[in-house]
C-alpha atoms as a PDB file:
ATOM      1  CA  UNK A   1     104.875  84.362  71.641  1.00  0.00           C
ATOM      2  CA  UNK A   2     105.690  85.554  75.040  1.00  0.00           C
ATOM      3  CA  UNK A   3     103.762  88.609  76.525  1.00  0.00           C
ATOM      4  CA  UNK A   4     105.013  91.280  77.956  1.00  0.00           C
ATOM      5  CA  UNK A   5     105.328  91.470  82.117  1.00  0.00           C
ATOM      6  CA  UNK A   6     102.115  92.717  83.295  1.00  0.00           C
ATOM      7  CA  UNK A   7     102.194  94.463  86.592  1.00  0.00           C
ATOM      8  CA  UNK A   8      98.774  93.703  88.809  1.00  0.00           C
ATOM      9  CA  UNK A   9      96.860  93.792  92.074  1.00  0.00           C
ATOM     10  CA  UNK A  10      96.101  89.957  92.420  1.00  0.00           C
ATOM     11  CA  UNK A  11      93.740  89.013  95.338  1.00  0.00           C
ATOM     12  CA  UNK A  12      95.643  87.165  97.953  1.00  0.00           C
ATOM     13  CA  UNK A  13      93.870  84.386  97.529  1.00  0.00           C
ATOM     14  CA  UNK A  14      94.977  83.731  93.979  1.00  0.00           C
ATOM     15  CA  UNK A  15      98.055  83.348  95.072  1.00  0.00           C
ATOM     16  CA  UNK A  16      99.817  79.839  95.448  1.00  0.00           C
ATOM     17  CA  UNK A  17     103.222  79.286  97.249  1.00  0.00           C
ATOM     18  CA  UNK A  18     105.523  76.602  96.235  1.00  0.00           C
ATOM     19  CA  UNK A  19     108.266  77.087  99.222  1.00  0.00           C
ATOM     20  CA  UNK A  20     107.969  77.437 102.523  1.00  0.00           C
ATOM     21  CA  UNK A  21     108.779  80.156 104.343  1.00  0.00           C
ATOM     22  CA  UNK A  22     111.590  81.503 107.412  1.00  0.00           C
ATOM     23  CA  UNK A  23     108.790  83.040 109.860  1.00  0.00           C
ATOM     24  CA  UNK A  24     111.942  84.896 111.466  1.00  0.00           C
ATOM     25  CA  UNK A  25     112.225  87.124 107.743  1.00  0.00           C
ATOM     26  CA  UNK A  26     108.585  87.785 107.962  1.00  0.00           C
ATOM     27  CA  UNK A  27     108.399  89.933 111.288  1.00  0.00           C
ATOM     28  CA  UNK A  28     110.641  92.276 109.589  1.00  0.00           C
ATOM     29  CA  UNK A  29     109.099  92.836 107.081  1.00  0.00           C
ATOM     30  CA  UNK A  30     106.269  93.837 108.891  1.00  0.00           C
ATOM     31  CA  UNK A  31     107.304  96.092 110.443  1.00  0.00           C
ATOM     32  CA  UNK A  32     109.443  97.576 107.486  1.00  0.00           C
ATOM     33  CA  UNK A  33     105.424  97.728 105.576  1.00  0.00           C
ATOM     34  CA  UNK A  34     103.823  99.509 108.959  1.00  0.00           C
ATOM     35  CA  UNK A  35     106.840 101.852 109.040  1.00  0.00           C
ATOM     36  CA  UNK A  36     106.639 102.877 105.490  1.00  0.00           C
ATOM     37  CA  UNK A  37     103.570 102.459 104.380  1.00  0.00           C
ATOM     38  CA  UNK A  38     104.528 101.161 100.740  1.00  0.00           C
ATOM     39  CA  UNK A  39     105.134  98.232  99.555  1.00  0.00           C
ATOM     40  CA  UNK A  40     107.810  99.095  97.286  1.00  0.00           C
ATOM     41  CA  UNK A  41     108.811  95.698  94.998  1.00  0.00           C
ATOM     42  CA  UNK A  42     106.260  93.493  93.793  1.00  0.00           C
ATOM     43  CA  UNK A  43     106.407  89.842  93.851  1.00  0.00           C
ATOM     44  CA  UNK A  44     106.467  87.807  90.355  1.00  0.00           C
ATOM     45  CA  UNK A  45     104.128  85.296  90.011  1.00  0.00           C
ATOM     46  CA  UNK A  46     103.541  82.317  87.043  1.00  0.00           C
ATOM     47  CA  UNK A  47     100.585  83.502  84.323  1.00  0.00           C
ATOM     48  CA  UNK A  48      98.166  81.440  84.477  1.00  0.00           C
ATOM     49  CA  UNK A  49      98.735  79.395  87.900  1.00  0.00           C
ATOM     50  CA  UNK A  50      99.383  82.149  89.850  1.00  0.00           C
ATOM     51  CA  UNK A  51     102.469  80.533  91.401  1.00  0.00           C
ATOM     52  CA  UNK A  52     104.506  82.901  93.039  1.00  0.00           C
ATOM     53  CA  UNK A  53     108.161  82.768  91.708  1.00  0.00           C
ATOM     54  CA  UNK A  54     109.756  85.495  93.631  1.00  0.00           C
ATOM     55  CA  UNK A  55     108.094  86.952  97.267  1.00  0.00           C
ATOM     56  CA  UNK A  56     107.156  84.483  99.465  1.00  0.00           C
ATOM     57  CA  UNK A  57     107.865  86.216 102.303  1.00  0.00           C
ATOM     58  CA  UNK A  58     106.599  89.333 101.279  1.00  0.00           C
ATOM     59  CA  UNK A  59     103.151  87.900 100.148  1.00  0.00           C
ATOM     60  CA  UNK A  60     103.499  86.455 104.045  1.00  0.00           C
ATOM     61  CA  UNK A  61     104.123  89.815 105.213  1.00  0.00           C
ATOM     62  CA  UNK A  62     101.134  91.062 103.522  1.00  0.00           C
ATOM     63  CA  UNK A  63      98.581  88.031 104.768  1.00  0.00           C
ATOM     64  CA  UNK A  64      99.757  89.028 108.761  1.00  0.00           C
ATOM     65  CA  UNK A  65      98.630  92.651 108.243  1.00  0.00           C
ATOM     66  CA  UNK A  66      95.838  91.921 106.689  1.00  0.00           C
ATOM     67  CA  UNK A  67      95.941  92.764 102.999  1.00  0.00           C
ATOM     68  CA  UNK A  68      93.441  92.049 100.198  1.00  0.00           C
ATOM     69  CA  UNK A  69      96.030  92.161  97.669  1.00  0.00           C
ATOM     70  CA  UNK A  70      99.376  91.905  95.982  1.00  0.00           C
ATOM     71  CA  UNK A  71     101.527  94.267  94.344  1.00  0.00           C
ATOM     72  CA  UNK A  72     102.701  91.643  91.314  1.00  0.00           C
ATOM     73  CA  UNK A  73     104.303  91.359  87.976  1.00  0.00           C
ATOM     74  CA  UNK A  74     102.839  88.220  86.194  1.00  0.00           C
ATOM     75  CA  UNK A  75     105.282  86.630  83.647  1.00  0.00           C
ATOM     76  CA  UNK A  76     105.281  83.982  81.486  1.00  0.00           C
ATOM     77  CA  UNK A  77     107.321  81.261  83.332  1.00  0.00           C
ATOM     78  CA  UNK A  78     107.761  78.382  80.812  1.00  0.00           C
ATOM     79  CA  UNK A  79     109.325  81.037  78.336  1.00  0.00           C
ATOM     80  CA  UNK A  80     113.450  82.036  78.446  1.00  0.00           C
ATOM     81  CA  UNK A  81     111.865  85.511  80.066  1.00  0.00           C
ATOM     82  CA  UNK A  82     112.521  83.529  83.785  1.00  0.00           C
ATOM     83  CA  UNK A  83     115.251  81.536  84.487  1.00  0.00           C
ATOM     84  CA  UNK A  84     115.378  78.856  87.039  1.00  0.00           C
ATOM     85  CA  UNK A  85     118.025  77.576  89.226  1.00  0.00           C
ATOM     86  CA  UNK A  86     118.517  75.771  92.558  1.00  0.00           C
ATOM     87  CA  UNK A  87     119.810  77.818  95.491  1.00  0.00           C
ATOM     88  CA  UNK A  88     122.070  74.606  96.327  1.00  0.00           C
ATOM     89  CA  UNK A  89     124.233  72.704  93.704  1.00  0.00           C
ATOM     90  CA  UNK A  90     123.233  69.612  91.937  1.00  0.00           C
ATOM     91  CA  UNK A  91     119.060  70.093  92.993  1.00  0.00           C
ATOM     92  CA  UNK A  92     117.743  69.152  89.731  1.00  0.00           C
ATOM     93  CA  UNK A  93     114.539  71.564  89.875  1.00  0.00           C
ATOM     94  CA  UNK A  94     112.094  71.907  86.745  1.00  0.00           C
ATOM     95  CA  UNK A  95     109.700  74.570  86.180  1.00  0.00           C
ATOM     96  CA  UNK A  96     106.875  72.061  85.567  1.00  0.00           C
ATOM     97  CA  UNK A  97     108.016  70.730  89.212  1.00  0.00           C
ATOM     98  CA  UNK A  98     107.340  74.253  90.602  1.00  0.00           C
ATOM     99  CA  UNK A  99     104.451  75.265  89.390  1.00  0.00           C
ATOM    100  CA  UNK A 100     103.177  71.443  90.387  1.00  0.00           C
ATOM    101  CA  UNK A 101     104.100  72.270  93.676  1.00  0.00           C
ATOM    102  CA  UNK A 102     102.459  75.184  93.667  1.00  0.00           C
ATOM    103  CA  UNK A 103      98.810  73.923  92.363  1.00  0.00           C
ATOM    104  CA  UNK A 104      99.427  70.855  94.951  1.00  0.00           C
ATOM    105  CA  UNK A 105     100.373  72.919  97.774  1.00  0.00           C
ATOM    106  CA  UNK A 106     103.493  70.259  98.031  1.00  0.00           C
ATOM    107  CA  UNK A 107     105.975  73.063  99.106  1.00  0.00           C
ATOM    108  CA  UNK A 108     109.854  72.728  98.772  1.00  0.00           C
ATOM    109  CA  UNK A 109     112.051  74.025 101.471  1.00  0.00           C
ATOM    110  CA  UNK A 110     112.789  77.693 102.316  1.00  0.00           C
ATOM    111  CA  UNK A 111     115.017  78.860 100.084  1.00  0.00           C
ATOM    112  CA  UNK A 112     115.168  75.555  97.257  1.00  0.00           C
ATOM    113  CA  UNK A 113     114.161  77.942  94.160  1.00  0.00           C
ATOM    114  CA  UNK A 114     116.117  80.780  92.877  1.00  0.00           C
ATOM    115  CA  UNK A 115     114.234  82.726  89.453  1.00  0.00           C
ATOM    116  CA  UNK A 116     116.295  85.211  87.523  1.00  0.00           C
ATOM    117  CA  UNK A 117     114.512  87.523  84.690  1.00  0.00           C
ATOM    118  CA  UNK A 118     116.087  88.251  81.683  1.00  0.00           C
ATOM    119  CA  UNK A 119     114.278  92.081  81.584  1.00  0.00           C
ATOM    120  CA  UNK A 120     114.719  94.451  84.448  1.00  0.00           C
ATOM    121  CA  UNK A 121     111.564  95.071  85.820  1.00  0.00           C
ATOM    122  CA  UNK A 122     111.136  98.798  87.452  1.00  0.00           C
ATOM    123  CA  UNK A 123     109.809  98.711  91.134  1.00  0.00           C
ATOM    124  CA  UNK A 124     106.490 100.232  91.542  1.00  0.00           C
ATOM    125  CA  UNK A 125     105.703 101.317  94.691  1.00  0.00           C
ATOM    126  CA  UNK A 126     102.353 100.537  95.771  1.00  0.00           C
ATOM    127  CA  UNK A 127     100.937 102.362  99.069  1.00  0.00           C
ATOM    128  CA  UNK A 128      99.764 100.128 101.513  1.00  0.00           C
ATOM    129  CA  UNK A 129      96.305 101.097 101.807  1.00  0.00           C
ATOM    130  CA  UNK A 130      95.622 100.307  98.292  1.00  0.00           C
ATOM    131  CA  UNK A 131      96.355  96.783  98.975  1.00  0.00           C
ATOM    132  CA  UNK A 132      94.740  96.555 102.178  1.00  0.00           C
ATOM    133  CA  UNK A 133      91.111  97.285 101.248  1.00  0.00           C
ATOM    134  CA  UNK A 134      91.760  97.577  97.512  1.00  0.00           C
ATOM    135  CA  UNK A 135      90.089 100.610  97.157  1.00  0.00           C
ATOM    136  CA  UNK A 136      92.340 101.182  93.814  1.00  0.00           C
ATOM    137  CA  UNK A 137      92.573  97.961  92.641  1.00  0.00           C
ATOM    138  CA  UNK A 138      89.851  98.929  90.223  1.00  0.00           C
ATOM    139  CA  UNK A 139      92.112 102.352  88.902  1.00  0.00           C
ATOM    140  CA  UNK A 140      95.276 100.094  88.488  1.00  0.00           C
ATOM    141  CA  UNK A 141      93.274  97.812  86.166  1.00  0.00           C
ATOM    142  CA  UNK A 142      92.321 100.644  84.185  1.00  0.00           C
ATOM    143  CA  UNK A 143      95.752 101.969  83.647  1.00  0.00           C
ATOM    144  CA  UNK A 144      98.043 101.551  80.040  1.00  0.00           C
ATOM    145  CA  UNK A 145      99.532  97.808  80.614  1.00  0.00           C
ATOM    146  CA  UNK A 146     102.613  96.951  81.914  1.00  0.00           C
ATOM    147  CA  UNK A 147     104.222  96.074  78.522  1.00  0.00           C
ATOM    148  CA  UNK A 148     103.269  99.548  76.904  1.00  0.00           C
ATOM    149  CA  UNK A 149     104.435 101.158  79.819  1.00  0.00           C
ATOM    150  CA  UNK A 150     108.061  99.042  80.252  1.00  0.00           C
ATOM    151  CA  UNK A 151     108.375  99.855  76.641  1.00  0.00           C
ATOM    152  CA  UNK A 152     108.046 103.621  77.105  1.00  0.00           C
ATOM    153  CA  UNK A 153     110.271 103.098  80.096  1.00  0.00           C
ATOM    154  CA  UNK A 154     112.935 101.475  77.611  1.00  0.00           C
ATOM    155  CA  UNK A 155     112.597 103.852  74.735  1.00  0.00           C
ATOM    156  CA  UNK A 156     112.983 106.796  76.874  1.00  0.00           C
ATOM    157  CA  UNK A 157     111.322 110.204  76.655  1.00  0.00           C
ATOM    158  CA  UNK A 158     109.271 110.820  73.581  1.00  0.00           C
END
């Protein structure tokens, strides 16, 4: 059975890459975070592994100014809920390979993975000092989950 998207504050730490980065994307984003102060889409990010999917640069945005944690939705990868494709024809890419990648630290190249979701996912902006110190990290674990709340999202007003 797949489970619902869950949205989280995951500890920096947890988190495993499996792509490299463009350092030149990262400065701008930044500043766009120091600017704003919210960090407005969260990354998505393999149950289980905690392989990020979608955000690399982001979560590298993050590490630079200092942050404790991530703004993330974790999904169920292996399941038809995230779809997988290569950003350049005829790259056979697996899942399994990904998330291998990922526990290895064996990264592919900037830009090798592309992962689709077949939900729409609502952005949940997060302000920055929560993820900096993680003074609410404990208050967003103590909220409704993410899949009652996409479902009330879905169904509309009462």
């Amino acid at each position: 059975m797949t489970r619902a998207p869950e949205f989280a504050l995951v500890p920096i730490g947890q988190l495993r890459a499996h792509e490299e980065i463009e350092a030149a994307n990262v400065g701008e984003l930044v500043d766009e975070l120091r600017r704003t102060g919210v960090f407005h889409d969260p990354i998505w990010v393999a149950r289980g592994s905690f392989v990020i999917l979608n955000g690399h640069h982001r979560v590298a945005a993050l590490r630079q100014i200092g942050a404790r944690y991530v703004p993330a939705w974790i999904l169920d990868y292996e399941t038809d809920l995230v779809a997988l494709e290569p950003w350049r024809p005829g790259l056979p890419i697996t899942k399994a390979e990904v998330v291998r990648r990922g526990e290895r630290g064996e990264l592919f190249p900037p830009k090798t993975t592309r992962h689709h979701l077949r939900v729409e996912l609502p952005l949940h902006p997060t302000p920055l000092a929560d993820i900096l110190d993680g003074r609410a990290a404990a208050d967003y674990a103590a909220r409704p989950d993410a899949s009652r709340r996409l479902d009330a999202e879905r169904s509309g007003p009462g």
